[in-house]
C-alpha atoms as a PDB file:
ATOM      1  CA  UNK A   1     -14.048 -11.762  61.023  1.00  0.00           C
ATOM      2  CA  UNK A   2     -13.395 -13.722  57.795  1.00  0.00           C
ATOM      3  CA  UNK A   3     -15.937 -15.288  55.905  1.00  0.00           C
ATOM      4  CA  UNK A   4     -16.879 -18.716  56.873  1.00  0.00           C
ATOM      5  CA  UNK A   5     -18.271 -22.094  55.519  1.00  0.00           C
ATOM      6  CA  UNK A   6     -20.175 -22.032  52.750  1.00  0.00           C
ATOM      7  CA  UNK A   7     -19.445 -18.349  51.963  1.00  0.00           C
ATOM      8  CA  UNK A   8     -15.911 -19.170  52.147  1.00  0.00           C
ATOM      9  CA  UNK A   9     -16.487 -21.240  48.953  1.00  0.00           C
ATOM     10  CA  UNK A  10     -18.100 -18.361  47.219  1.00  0.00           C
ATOM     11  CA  UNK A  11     -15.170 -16.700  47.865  1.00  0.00           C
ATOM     12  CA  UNK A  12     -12.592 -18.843  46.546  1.00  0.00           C
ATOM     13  CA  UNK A  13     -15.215 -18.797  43.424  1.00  0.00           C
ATOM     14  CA  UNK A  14     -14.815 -15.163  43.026  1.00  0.00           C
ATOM     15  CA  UNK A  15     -11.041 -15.724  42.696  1.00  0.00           C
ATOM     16  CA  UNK A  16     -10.966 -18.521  40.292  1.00  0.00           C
ATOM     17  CA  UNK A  17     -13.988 -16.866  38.107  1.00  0.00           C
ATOM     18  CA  UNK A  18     -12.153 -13.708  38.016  1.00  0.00           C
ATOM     19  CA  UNK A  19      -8.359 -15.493  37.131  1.00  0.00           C
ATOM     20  CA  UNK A  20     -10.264 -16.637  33.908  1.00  0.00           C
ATOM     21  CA  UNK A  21     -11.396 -12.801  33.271  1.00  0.00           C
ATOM     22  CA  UNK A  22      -7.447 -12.689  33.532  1.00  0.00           C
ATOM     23  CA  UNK A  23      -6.773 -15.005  31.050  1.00  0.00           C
ATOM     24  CA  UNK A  24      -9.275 -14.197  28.758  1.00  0.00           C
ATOM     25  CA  UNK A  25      -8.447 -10.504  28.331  1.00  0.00           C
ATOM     26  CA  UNK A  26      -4.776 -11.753  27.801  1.00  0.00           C
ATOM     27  CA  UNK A  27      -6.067 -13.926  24.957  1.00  0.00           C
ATOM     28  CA  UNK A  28      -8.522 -11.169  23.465  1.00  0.00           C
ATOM     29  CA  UNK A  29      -5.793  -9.141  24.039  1.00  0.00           C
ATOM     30  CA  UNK A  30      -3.306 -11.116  22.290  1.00  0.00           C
ATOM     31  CA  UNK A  31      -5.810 -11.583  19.654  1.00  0.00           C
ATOM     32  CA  UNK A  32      -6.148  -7.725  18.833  1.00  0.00           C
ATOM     33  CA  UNK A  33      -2.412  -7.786  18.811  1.00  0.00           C
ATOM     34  CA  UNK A  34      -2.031 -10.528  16.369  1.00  0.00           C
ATOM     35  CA  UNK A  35      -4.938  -8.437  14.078  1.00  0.00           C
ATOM     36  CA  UNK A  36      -2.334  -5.297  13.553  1.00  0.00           C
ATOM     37  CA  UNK A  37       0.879  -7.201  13.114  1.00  0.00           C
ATOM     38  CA  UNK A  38      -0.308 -10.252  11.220  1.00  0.00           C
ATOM     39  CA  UNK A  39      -2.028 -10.868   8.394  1.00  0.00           C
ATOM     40  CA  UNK A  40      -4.215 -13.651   7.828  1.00  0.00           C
ATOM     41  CA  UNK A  41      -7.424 -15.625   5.751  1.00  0.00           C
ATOM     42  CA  UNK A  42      -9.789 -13.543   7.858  1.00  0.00           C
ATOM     43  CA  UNK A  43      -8.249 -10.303   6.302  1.00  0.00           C
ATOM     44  CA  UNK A  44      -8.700 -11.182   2.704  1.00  0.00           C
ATOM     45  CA  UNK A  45     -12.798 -11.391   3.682  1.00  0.00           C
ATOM     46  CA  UNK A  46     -12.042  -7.464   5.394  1.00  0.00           C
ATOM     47  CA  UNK A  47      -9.692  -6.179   2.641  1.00  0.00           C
ATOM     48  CA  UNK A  48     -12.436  -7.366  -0.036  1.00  0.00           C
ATOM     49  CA  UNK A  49     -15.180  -4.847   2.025  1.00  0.00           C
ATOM     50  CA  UNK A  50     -12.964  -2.445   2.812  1.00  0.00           C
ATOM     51  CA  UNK A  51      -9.855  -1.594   0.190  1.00  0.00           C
ATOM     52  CA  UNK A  52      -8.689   0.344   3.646  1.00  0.00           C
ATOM     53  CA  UNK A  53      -8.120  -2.440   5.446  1.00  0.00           C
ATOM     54  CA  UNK A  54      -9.631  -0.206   8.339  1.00  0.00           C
ATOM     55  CA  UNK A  55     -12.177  -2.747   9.719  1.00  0.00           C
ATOM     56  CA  UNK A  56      -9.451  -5.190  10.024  1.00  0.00           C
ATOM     57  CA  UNK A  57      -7.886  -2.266  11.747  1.00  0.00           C
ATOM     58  CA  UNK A  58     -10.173  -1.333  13.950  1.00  0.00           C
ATOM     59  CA  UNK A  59     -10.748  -4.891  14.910  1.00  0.00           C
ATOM     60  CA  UNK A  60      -7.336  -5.569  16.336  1.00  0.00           C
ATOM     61  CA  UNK A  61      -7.444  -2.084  18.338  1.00  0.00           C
ATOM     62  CA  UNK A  62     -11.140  -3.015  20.059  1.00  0.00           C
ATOM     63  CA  UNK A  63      -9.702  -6.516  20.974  1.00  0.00           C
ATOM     64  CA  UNK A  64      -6.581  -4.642  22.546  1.00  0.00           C
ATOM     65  CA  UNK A  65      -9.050  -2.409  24.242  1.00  0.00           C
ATOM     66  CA  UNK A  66     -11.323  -4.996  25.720  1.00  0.00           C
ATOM     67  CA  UNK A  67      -8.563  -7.542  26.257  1.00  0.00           C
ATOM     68  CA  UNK A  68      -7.206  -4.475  28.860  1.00  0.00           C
ATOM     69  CA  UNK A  69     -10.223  -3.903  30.445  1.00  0.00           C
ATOM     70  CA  UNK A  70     -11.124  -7.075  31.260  1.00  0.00           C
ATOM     71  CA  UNK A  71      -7.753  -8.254  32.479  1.00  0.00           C
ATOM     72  CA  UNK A  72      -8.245  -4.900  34.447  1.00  0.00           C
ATOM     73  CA  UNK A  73     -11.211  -6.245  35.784  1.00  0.00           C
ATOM     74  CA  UNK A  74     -10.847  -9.635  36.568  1.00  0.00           C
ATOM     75  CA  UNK A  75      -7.252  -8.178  38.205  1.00  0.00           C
ATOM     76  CA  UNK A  76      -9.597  -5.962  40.945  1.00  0.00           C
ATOM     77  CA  UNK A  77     -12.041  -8.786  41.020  1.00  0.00           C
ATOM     78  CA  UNK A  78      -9.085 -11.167  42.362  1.00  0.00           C
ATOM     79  CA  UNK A  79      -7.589  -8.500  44.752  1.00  0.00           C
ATOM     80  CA  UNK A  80     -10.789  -7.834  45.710  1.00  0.00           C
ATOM     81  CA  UNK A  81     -12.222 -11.068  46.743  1.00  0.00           C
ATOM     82  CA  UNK A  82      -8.989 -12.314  48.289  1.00  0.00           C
ATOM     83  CA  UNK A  83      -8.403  -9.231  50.726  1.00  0.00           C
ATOM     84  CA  UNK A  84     -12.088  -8.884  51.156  1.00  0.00           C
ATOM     85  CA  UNK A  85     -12.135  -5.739  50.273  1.00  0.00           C
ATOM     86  CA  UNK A  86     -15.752  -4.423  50.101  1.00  0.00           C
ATOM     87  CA  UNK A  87     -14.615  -1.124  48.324  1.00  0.00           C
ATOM     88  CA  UNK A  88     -12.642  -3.407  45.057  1.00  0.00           C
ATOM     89  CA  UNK A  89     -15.655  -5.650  45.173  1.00  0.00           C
ATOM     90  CA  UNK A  90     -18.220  -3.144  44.740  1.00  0.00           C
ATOM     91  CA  UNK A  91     -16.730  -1.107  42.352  1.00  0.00           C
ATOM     92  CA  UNK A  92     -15.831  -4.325  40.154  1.00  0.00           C
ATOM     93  CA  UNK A  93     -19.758  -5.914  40.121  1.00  0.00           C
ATOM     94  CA  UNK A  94     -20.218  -1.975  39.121  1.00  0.00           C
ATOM     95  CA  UNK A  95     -17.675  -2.081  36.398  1.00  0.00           C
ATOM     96  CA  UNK A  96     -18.907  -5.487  34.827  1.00  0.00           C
ATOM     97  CA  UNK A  97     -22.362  -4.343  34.969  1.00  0.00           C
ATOM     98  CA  UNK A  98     -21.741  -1.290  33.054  1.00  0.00           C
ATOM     99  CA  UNK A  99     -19.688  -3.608  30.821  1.00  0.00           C
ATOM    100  CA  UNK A 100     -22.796  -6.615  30.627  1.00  0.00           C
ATOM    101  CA  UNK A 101     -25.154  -3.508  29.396  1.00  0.00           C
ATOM    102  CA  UNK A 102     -22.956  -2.115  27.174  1.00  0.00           C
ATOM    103  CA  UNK A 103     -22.864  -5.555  25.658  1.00  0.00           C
ATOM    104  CA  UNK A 104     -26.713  -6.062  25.157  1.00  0.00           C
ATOM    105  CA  UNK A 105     -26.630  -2.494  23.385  1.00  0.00           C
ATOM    106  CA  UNK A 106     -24.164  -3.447  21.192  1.00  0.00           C
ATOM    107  CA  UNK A 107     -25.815  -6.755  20.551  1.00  0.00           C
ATOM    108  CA  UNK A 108     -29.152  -4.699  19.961  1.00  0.00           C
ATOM    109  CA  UNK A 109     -27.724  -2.093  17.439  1.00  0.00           C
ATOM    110  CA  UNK A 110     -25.567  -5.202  15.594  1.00  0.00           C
ATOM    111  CA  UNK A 111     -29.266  -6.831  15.491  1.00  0.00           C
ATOM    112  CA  UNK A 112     -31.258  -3.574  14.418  1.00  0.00           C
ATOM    113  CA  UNK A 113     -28.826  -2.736  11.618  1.00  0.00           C
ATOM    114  CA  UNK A 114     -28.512  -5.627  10.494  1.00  0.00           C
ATOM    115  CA  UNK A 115     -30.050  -4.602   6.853  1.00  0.00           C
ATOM    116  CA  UNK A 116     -27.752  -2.001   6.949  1.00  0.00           C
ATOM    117  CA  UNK A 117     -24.501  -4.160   6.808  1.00  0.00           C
ATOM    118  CA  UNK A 118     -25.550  -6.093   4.884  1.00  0.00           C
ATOM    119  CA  UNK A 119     -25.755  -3.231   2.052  1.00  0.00           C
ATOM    120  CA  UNK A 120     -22.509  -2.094   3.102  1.00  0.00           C
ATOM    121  CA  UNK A 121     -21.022  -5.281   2.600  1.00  0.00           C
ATOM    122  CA  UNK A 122     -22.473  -4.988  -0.934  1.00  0.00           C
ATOM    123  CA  UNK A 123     -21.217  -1.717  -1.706  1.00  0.00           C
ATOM    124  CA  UNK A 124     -18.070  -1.751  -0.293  1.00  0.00           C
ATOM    125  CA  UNK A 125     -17.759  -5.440  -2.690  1.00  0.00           C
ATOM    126  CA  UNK A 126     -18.305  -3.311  -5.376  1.00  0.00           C
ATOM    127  CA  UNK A 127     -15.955  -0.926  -5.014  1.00  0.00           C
ATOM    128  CA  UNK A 128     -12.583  -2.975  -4.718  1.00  0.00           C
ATOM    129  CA  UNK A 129     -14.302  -5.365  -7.213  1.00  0.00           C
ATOM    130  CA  UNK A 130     -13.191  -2.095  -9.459  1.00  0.00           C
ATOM    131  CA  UNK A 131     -10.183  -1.466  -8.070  1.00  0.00           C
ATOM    132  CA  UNK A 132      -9.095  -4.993  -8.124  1.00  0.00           C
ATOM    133  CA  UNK A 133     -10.267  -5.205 -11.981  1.00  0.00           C
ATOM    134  CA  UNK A 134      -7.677  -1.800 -12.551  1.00  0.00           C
ATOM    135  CA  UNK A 135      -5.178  -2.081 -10.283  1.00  0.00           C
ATOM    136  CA  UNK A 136      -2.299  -5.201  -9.163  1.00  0.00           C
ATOM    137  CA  UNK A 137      -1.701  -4.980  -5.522  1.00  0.00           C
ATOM    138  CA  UNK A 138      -3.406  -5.982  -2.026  1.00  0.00           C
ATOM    139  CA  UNK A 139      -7.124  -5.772  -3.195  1.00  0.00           C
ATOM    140  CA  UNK A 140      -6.483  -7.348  -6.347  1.00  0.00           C
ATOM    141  CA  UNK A 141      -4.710 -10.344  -4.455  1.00  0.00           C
ATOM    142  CA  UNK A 142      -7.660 -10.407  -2.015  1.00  0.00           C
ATOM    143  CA  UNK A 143      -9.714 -10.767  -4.217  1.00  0.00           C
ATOM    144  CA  UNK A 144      -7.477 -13.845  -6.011  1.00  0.00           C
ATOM    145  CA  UNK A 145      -7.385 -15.552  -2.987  1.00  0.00           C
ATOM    146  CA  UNK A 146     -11.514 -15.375  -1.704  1.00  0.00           C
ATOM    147  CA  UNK A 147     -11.985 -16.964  -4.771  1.00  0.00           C
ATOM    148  CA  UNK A 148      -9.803 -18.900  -5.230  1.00  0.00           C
ATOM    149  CA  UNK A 149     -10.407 -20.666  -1.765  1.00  0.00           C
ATOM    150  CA  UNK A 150     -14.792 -19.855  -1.856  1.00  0.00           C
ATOM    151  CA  UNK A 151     -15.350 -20.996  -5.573  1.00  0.00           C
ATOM    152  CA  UNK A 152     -16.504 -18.227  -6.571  1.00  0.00           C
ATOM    153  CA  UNK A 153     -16.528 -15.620  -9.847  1.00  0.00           C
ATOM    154  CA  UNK A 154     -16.685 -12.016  -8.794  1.00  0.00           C
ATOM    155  CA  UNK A 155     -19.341 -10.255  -7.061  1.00  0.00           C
ATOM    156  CA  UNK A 156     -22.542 -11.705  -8.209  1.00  0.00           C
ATOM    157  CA  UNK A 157     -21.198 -13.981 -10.896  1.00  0.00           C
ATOM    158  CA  UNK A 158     -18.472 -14.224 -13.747  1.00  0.00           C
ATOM    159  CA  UNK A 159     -20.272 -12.235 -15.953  1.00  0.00           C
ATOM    160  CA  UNK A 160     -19.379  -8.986 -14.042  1.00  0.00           C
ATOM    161  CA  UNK A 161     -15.772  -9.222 -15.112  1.00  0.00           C
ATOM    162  CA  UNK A 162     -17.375  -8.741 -18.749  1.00  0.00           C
ATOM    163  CA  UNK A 163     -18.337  -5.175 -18.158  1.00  0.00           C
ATOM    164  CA  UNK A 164     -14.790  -4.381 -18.249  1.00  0.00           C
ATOM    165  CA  UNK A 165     -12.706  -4.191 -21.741  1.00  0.00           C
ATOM    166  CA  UNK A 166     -11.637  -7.456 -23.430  1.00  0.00           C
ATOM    167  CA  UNK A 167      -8.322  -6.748 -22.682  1.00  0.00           C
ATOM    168  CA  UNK A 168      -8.534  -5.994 -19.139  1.00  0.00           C
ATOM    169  CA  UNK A 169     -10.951  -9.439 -18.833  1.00  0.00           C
ATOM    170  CA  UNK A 170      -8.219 -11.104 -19.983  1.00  0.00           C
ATOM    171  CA  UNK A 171      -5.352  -9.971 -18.034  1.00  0.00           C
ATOM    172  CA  UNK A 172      -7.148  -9.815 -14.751  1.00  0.00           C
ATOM    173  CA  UNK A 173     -10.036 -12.484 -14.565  1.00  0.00           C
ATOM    174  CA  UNK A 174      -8.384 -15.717 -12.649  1.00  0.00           C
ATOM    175  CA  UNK A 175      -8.471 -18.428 -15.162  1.00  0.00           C
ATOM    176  CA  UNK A 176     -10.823 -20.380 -13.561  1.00  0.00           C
ATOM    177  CA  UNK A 177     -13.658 -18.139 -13.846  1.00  0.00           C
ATOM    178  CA  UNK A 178     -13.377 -18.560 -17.839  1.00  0.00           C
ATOM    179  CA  UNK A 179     -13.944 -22.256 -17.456  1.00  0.00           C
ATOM    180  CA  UNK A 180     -17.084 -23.990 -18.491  1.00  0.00           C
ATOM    181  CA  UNK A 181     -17.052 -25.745 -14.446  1.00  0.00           C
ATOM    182  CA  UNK A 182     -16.831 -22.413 -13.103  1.00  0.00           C
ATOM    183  CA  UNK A 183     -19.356 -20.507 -15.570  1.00  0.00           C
ATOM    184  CA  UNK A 184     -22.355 -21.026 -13.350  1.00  0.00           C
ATOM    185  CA  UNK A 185     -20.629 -20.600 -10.444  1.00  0.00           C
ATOM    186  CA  UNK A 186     -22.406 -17.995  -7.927  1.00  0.00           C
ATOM    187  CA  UNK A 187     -20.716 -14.806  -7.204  1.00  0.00           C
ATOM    188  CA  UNK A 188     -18.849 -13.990  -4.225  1.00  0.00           C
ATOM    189  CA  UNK A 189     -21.043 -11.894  -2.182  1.00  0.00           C
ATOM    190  CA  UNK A 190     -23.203 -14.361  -0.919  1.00  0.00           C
ATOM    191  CA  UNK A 191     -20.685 -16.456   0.014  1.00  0.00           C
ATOM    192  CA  UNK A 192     -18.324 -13.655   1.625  1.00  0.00           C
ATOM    193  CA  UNK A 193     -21.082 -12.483   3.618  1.00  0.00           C
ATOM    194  CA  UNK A 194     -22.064 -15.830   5.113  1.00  0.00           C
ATOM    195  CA  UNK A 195     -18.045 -16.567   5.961  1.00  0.00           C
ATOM    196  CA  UNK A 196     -17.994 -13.554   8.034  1.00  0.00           C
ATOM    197  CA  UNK A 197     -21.762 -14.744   9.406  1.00  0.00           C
ATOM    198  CA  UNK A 198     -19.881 -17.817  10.268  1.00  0.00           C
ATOM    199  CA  UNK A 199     -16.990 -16.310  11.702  1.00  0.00           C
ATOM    200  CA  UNK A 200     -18.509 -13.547  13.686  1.00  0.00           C
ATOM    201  CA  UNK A 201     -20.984 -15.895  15.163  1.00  0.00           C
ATOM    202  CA  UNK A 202     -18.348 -17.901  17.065  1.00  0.00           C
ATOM    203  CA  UNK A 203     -17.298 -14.335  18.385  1.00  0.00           C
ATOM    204  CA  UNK A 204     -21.017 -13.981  19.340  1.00  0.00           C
ATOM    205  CA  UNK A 205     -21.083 -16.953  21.057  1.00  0.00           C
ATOM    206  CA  UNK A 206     -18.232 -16.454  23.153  1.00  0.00           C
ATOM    207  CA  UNK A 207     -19.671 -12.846  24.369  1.00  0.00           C
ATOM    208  CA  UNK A 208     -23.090 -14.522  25.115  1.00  0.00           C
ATOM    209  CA  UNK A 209     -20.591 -17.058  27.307  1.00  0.00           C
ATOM    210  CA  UNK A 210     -18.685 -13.847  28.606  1.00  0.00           C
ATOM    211  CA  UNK A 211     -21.988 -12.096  29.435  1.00  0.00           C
ATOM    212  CA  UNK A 212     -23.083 -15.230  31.621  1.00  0.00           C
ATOM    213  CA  UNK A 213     -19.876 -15.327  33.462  1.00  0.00           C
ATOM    214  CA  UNK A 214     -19.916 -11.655  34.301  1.00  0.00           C
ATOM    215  CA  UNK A 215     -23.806 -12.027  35.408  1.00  0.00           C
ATOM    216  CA  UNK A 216     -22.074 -14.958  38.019  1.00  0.00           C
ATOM    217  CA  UNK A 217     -19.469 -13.162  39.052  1.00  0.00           C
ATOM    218  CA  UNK A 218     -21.928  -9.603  39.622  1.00  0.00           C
ATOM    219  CA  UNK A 219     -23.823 -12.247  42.013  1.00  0.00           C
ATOM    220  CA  UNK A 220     -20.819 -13.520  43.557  1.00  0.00           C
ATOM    221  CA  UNK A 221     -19.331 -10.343  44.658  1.00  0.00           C
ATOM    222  CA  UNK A 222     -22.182  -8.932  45.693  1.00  0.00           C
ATOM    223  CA  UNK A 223     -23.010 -12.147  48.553  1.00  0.00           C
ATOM    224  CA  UNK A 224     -19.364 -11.737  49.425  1.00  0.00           C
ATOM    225  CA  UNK A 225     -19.783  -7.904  50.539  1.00  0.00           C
ATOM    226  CA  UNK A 226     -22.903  -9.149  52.240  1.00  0.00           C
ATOM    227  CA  UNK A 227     -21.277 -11.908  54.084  1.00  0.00           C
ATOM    228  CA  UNK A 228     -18.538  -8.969  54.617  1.00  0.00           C
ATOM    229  CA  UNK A 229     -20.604  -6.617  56.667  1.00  0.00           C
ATOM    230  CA  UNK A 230     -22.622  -9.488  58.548  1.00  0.00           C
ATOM    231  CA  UNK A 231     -19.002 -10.530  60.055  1.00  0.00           C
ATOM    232  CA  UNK A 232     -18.035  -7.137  60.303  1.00  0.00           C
ATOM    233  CA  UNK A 233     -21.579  -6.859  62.411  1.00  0.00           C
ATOM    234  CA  UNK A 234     -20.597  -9.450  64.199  1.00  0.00           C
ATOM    235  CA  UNK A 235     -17.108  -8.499  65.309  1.00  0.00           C
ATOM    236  CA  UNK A 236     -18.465  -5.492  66.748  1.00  0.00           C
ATOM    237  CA  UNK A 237     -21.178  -6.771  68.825  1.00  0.00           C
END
C-alpha cells in the first residue's frame, strides 16, 4: 500500500529536498572544477601562503569530491523516496549522517586549530615574501596583485622590503609602497588573513545551511520507512 495523506506530502518532500542535494553537488562540483582549470582573485590570496599553489589545489579536488558524493546522495535519496524503497532510504539517512558528523569534526578541528593556521598563514607569507623579493614569476605577480588590490606594503609593512639590497628594493618593491600615502600603510598579513576569514566564512555558512538540510532530510526518510512498514502491516493483515 502506498503512502497516504499527509505522509504522502513528506514524501514528495523527500524528492524535492533531495533534487537540491542534486543540484548542489553539481554546483560544488562545478566549483572544484573551475578551482583546477581556472585561475582567479581567490588564488592570488592561496599562491601568497603557499608558493605551491597546493591549497588552491587541493581545494578544487575536495569540491570535486564532495560535489560527487552529494549528487550521489541526493541521486539515492530521490530513487529512494519515489519507489519507496525502504532499503535506498535507509542506507541514504545512514550515508548523510555519517556525512553531518563528519562535518561537525571538521568544523571542531578547523575551530581547535585555529592558532595554528593562523601561524601558518604567517610563515608560509614569509616565505614567498622571499621568493617574490628574488625571483619574477607567479609568486612575485601574486604578490603585485594582493597589494595592489588590499593597499597594502609587504608582510607587516613597507619597511620589510628594506632588508633586502638597495638594488633589489628598487627593482622589485611596487612603486606605490615608496610613496609618502603608502608609507604607513599596514602590511599585508593582516589583511590577507581576514580576506580569506571573509571568504571562507560564506563557505561556512553554506555548510551550516547544508548540515540543516541533511538533519531534515535524515528525519524525512526515516518517517517515510515508518509510514512504509505500517502500510506494508497493513496490506498483510
Amino acid at each position: 500500500m502506498g503512502v497516504e495523506g499527509c505522509h504522502r506530502v513528506i514524501k514528495y518532500l523527500m524528492v524535492f529536498f533531495n533534487f537540491l542535494f542534486v543540484v548542489l553537488g553539481i554546483t560544488v562540483m562545478g566549483v572544484g572544477i573551475y578551482a583546477k582549470i581556472k585561475s582567479d582573485d581567490f588564488n592570488y590570496y592561496f599562491v601568497v601562503i603557499d608558493e605551491t599553489n597546493s591549497t588552491w589545489e587541493n581545494f578544487g579536488v575536495l569540491c570535486i569530491i564532495v560535489g560527487v558524493i552529494v549528487m550521489l546522495l541526493g541521486g539515492s535519496g530521490c530513487y529512494g523516496a519515489a519507489k519507496e524503497s525502504q532499503l535506498c532510504l535507509g542506507f541514504f539517512a545512514f550515508l548523510v549522517f555519517i556525512v553531518f558528523i563528519l562535518e561537525i569534526v571538521a568544523g571542531g578541528m578547523g575551530y581547535h586549530y585555529r592558532d595554528s593556521l593562523e601561524s601558518t598563514i604567517k610563515k608560509g607569507m614569509e616565505k614567498t615574501f622571499n621568493t617574490s623579493i628574488r625571483t619574477n614569476g607567479t609568486v612575485h605577480d601574486a604578490w603585485s596583485h594582493v597589494q595592489g588590490e588590499l593597499k597594502c606594503c609587504g608582510i607587516n609593512n613597507n619597511t620589510d622590503y628594506f632588508k633586502y639590497d638597495s638594488d633589489v628594493v628598487e627593482s622589485q618593491m611596487p612603486f606605490y609602497c615608496g610613496t609618502t600615502e603608502w608609507r604607513e600603510r599596514s602590511g599585508c598579513y593582516n589583511k590577507v588573513k581576514n580576506e580569506l576569514e571573509g571568504k571562507w566564512g560564506v563557505w561556512a555558512g553554506a555548510a551550516i545551511g547544508i548540515a540543516i538540510v541533511e538533519l531534515i532530510a535524515i528525519v524525512f526518510a526515516l518517517l517515510l520507512i515508518r509510514e512504509i512498514r505500517r502500510g506494508d502491516s497493513y496490506t498483510v493483515v
